[in-house]
C-alpha atoms as a PDB file:
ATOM      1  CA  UNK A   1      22.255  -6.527  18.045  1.00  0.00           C
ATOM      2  CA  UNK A   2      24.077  -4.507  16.218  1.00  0.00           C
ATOM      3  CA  UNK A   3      26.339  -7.028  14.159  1.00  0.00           C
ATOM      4  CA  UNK A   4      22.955  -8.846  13.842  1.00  0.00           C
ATOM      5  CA  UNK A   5      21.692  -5.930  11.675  1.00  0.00           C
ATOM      6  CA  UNK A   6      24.362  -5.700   9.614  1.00  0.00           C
ATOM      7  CA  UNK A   7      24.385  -9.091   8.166  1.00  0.00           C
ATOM      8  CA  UNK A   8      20.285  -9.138   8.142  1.00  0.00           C
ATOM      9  CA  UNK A   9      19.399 -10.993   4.828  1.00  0.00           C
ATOM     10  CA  UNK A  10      18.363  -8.187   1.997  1.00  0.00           C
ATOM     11  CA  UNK A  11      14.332  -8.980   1.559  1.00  0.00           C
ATOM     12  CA  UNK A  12      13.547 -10.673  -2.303  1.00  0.00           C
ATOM     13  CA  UNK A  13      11.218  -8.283  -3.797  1.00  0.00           C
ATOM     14  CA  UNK A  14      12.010 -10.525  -7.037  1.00  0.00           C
ATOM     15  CA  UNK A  15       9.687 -13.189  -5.475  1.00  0.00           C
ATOM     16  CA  UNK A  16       5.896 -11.960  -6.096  1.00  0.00           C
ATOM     17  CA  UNK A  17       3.274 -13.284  -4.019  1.00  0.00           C
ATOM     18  CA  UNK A  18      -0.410 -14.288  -3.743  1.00  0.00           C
ATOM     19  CA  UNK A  19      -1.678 -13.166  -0.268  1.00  0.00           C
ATOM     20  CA  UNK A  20      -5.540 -14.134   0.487  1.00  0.00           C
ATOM     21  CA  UNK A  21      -7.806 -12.716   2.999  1.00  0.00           C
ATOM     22  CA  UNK A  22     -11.506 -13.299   4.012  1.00  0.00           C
ATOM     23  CA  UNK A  23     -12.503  -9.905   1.420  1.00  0.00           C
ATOM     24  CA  UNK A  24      -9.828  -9.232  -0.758  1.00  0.00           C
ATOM     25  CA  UNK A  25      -6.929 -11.011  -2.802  1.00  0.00           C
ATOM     26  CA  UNK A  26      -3.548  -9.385  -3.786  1.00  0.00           C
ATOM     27  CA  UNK A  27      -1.208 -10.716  -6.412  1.00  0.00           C
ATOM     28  CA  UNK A  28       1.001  -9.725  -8.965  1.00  0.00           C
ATOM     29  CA  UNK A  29      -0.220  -7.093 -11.167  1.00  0.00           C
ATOM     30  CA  UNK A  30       0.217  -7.020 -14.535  1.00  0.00           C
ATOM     31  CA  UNK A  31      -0.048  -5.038 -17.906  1.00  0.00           C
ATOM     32  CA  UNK A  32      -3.971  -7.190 -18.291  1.00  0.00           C
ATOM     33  CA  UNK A  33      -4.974  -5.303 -15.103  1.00  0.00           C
ATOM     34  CA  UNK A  34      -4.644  -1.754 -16.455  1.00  0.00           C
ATOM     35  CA  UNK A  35      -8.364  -1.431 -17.869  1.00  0.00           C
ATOM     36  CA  UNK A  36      -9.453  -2.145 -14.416  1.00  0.00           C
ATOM     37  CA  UNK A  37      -7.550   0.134 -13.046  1.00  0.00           C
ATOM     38  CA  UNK A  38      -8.224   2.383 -15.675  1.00  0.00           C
ATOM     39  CA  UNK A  39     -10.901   4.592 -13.805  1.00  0.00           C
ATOM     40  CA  UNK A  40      -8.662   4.877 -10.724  1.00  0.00           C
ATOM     41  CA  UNK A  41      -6.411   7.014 -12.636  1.00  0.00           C
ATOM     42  CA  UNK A  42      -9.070   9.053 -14.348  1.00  0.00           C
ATOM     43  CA  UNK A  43     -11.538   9.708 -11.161  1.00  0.00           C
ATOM     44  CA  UNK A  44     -10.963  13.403 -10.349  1.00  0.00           C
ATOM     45  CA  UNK A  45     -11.684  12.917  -6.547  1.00  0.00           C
ATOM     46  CA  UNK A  46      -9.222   9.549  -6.628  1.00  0.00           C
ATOM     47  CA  UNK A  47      -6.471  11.776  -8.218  1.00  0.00           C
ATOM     48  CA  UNK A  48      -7.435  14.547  -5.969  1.00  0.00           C
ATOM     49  CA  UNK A  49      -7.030  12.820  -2.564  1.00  0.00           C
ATOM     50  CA  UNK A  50      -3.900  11.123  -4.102  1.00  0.00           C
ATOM     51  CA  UNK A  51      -2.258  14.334  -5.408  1.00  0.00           C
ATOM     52  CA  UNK A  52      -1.801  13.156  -8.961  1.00  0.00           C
ATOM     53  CA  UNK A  53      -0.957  15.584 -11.362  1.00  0.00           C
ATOM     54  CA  UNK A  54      -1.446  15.664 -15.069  1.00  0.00           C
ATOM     55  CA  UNK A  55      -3.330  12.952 -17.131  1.00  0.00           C
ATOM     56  CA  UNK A  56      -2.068   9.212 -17.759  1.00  0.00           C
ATOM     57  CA  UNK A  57      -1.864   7.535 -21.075  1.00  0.00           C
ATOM     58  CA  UNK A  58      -3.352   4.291 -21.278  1.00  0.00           C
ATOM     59  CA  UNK A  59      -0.276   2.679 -23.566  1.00  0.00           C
ATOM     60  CA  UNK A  60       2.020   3.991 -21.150  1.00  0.00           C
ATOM     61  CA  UNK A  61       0.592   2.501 -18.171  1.00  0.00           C
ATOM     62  CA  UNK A  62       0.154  -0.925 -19.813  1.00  0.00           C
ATOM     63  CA  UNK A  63       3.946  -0.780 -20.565  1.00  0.00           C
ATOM     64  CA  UNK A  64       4.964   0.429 -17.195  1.00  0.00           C
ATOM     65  CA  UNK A  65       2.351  -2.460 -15.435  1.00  0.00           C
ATOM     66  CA  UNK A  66       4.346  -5.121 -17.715  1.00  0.00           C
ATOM     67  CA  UNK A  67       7.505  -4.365 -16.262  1.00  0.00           C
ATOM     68  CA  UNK A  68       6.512  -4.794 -12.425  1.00  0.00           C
ATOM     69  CA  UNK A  69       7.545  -8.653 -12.387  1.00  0.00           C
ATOM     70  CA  UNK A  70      10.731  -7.565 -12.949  1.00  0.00           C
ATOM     71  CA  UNK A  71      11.663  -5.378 -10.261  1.00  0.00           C
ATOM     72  CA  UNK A  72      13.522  -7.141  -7.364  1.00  0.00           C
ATOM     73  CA  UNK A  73      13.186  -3.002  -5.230  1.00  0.00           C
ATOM     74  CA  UNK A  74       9.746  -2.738  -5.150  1.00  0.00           C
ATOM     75  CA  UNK A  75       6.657  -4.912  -4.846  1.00  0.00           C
ATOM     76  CA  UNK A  76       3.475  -4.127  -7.075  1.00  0.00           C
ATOM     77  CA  UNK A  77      -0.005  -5.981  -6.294  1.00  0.00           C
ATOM     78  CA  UNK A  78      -2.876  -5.950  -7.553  1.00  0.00           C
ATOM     79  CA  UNK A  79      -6.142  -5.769  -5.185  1.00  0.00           C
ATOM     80  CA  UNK A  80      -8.774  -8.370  -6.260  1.00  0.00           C
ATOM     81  CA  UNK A  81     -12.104  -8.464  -4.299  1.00  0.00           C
ATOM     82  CA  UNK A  82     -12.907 -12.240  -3.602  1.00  0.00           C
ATOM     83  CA  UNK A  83     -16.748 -11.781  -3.598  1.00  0.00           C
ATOM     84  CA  UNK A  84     -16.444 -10.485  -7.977  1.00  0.00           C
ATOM     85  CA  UNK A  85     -12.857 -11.682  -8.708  1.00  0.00           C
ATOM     86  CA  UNK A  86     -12.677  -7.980 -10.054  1.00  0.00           C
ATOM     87  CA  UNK A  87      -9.629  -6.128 -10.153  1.00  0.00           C
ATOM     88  CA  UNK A  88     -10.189  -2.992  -7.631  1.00  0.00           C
ATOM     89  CA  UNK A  89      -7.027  -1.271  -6.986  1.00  0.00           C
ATOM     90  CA  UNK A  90      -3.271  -1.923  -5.957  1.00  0.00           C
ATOM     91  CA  UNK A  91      -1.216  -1.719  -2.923  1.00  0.00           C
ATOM     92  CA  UNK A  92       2.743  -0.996  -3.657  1.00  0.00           C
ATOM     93  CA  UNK A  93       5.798  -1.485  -1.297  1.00  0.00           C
ATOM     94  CA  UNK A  94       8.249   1.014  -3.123  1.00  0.00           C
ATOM     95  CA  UNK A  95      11.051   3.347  -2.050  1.00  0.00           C
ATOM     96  CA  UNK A  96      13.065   0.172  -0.637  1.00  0.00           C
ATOM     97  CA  UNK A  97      16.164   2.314   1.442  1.00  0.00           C
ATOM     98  CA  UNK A  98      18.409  -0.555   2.038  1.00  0.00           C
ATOM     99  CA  UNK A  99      20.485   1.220   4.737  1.00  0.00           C
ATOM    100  CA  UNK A 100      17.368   1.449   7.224  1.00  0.00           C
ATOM    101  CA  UNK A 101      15.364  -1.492   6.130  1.00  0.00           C
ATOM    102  CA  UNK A 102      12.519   0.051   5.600  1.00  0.00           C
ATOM    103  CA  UNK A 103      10.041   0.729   2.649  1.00  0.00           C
ATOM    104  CA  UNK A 104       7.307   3.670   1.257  1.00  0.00           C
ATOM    105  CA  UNK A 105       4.033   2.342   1.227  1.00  0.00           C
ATOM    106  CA  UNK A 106       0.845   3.545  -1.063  1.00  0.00           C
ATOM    107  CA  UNK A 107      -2.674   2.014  -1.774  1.00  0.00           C
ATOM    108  CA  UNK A 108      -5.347   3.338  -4.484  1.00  0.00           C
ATOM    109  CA  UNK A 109      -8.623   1.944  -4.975  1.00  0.00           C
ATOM    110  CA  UNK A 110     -10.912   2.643  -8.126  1.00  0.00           C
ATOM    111  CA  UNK A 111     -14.752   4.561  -7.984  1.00  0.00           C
ATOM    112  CA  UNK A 112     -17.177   2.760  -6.248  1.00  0.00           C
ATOM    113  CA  UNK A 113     -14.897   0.235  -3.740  1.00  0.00           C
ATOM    114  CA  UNK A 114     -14.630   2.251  -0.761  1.00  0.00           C
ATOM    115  CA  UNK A 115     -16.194   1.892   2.861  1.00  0.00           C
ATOM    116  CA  UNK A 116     -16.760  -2.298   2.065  1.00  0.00           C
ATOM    117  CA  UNK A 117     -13.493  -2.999   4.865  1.00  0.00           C
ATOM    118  CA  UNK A 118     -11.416  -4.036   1.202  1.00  0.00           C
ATOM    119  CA  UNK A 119      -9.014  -1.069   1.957  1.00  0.00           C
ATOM    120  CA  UNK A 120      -8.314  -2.253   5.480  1.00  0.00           C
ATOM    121  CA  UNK A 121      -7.574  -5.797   4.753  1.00  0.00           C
ATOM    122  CA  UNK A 122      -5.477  -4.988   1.558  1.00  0.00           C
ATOM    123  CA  UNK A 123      -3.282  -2.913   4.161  1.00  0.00           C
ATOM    124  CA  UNK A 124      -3.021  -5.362   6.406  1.00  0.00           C
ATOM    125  CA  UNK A 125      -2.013  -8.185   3.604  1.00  0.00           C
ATOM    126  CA  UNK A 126       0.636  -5.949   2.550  1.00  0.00           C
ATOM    127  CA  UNK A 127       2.192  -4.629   5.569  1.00  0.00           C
ATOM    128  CA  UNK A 128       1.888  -8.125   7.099  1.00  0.00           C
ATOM    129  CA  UNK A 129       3.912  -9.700   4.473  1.00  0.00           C
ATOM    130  CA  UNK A 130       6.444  -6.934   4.808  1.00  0.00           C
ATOM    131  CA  UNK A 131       7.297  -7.570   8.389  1.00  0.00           C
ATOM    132  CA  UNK A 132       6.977 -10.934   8.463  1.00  0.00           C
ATOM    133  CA  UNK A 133       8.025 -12.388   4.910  1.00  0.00           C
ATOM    134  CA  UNK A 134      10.316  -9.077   3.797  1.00  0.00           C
ATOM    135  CA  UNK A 135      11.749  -8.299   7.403  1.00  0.00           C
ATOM    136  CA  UNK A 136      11.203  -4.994   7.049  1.00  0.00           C
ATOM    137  CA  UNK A 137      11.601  -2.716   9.684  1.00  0.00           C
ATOM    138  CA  UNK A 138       9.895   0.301   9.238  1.00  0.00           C
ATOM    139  CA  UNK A 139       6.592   1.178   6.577  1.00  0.00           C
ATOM    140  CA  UNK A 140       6.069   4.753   6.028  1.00  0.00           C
ATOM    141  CA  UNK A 141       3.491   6.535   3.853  1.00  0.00           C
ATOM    142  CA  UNK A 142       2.114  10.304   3.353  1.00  0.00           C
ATOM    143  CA  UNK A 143      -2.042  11.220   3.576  1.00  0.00           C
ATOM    144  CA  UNK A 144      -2.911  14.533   2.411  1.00  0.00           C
ATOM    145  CA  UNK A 145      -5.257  16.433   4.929  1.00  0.00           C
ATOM    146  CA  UNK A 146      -8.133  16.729   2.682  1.00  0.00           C
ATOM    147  CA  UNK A 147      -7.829  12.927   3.013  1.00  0.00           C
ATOM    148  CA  UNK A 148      -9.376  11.806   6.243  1.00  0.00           C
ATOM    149  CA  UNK A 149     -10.997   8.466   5.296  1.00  0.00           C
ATOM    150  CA  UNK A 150      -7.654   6.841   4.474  1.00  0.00           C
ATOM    151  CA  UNK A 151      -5.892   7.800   7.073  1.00  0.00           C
ATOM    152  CA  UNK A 152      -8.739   6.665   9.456  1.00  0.00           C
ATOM    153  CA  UNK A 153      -7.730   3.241   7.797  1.00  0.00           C
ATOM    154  CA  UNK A 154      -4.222   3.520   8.042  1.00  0.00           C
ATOM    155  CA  UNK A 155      -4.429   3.975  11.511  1.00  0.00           C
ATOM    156  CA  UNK A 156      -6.737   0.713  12.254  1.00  0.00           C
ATOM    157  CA  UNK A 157      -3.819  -1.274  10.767  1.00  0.00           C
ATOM    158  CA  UNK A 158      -1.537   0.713  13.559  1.00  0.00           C
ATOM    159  CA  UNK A 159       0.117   3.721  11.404  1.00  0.00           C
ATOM    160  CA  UNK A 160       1.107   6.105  13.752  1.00  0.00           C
ATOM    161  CA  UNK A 161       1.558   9.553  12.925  1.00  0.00           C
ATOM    162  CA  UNK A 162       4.690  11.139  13.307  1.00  0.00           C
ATOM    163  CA  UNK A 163       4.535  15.225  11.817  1.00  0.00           C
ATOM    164  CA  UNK A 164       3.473  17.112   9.289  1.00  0.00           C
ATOM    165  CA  UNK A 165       4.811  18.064   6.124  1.00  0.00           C
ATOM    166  CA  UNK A 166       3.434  21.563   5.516  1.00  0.00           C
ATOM    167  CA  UNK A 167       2.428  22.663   2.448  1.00  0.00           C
ATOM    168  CA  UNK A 168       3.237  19.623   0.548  1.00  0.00           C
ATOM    169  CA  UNK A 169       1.045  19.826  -2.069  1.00  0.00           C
ATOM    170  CA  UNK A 170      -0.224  22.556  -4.396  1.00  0.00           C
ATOM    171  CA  UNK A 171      -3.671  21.259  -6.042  1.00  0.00           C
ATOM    172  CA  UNK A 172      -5.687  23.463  -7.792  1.00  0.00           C
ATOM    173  CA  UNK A 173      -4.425  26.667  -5.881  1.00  0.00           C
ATOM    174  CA  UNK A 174      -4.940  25.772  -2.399  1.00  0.00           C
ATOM    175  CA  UNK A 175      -1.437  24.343  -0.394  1.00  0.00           C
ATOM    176  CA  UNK A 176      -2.007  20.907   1.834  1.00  0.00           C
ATOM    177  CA  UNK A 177      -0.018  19.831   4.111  1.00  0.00           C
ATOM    178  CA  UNK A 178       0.732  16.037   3.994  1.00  0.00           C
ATOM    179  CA  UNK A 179       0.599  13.483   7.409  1.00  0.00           C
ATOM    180  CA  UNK A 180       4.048  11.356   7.605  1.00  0.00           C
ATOM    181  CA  UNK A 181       2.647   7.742   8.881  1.00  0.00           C
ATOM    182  CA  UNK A 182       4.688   4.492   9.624  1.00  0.00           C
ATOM    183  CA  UNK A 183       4.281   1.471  11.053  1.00  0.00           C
ATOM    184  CA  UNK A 184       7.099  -0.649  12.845  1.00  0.00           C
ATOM    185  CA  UNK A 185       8.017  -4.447  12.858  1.00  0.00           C
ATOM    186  CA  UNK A 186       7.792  -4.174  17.050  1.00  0.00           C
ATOM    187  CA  UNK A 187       4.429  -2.432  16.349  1.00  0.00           C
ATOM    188  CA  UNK A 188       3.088  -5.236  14.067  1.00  0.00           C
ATOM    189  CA  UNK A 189       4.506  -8.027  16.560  1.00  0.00           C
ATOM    190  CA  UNK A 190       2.728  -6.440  19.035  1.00  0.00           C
ATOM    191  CA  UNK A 191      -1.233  -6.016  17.630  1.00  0.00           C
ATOM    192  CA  UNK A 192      -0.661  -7.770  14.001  1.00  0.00           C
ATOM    193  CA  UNK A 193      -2.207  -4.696  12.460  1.00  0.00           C
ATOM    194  CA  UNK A 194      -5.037  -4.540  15.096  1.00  0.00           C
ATOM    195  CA  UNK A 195      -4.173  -2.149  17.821  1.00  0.00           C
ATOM    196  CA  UNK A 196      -7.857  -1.867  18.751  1.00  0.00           C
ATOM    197  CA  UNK A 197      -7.472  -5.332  20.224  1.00  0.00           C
ATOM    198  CA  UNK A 198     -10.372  -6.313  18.361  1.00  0.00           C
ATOM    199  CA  UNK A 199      -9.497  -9.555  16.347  1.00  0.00           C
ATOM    200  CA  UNK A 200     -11.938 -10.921  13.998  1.00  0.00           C
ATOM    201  CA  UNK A 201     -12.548 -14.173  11.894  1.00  0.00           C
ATOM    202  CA  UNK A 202     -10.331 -13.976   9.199  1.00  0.00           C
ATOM    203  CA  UNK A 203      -7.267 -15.025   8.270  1.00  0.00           C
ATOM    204  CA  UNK A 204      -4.452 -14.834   5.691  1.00  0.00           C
ATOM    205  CA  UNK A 205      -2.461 -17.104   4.030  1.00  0.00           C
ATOM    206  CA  UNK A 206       0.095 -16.680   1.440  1.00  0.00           C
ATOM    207  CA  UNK A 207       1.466 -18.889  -1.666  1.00  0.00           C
END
């Protein structure tokens, strides 16, 4: 096993795909997707729950969004509802630790999306293709305590918690502690992101 791990193929994060579910589409995002995403990073309760601090600049996001093909670390998609074709948010694989195989994970939806199942099925998308595309072993992500709602989602896709990071965040003068979640390939073999055992209708496919 263990001289099986060390020769493991790296995963391409260079190669960007399309993944399609029954509610939601992800795909590359580019620079043309920032005035969607626009209100996402100008909502005070989106930056709130997200712990973003200090404004963004709408030039400087278009030239950070227009560099995200380029990255072979990191994967950046952008969240397209299939019902609209709008753009609605993006779910990132980032923080690629090479060592460990494993990846940070973060989703962010703009005003107005939420409780629709989108959320849920982008996660699944994205984690799915990271296990079984990326061979990643581990997913990990952080929810803020003031942020229930996403981590009720997280855990439907089979995030586990594993402790608490106290005090992790300092917004507006109160201190919040932060959830550690993750996710592992065994995990996803085992439920495929449905450890309810409830399966449903729909169905992925990637090009």
């Amino acid at each position: 096993m263990a001289d099986r791990d060390r020769t493991a193929p790296a995963p391409d994060f260079g190669v960007k795909p399309t993944l399609s579910g029954e509610l939601v589409l992800l795909r590359p995002v580019t620079a043309a997707d920032v005035p969607a995403l626009m209100p996402m990073f100008g909502d005070p309760e989106i930056t709130r729950l997200t712990g973003s601090h200090g404004g963004v600049d709408e030039v400087r996001l278009r030239a950070w969004y227009d560099t995200r093909g380029d990255q072979d670390d990191r994967l950046d998609l952008a969240v397209v509802e299939q019902a609209t074709g709008d753009v609605v948010g993006e779910a990132v694989l980032n923080d690629w630790d090479a060592g460990n195989e494993s990846c940070g994970f973060r989703i962010s939806f703009v005003p107005g999306t939420f409780g629709r199942g989108l959320g849920t099925e982008a996660v699944r998308l994205i984690v799915g293709y990271g296990f079984e595309k990326l061979g990643l072993h581990r997913i990990a992500l952080e929810v803020y305590a003031f942020n229930p709602r996403a981590r009720r989602v997280y855990e439907k896709v089979g995030f586990v918690a594993e402790g608490v990071l106290r005090d992790a965040l300092l917004w507006e003068g109160e201190r919040v502690d932060a959830t550690v979640m993750s996710i592992l390939a065994p995990d996803w073999s085992r439920h495929r992101g449905r450890p309810s055992g409830r399966l449903d209708s729909r169905t992925a496919r990637t090009s």
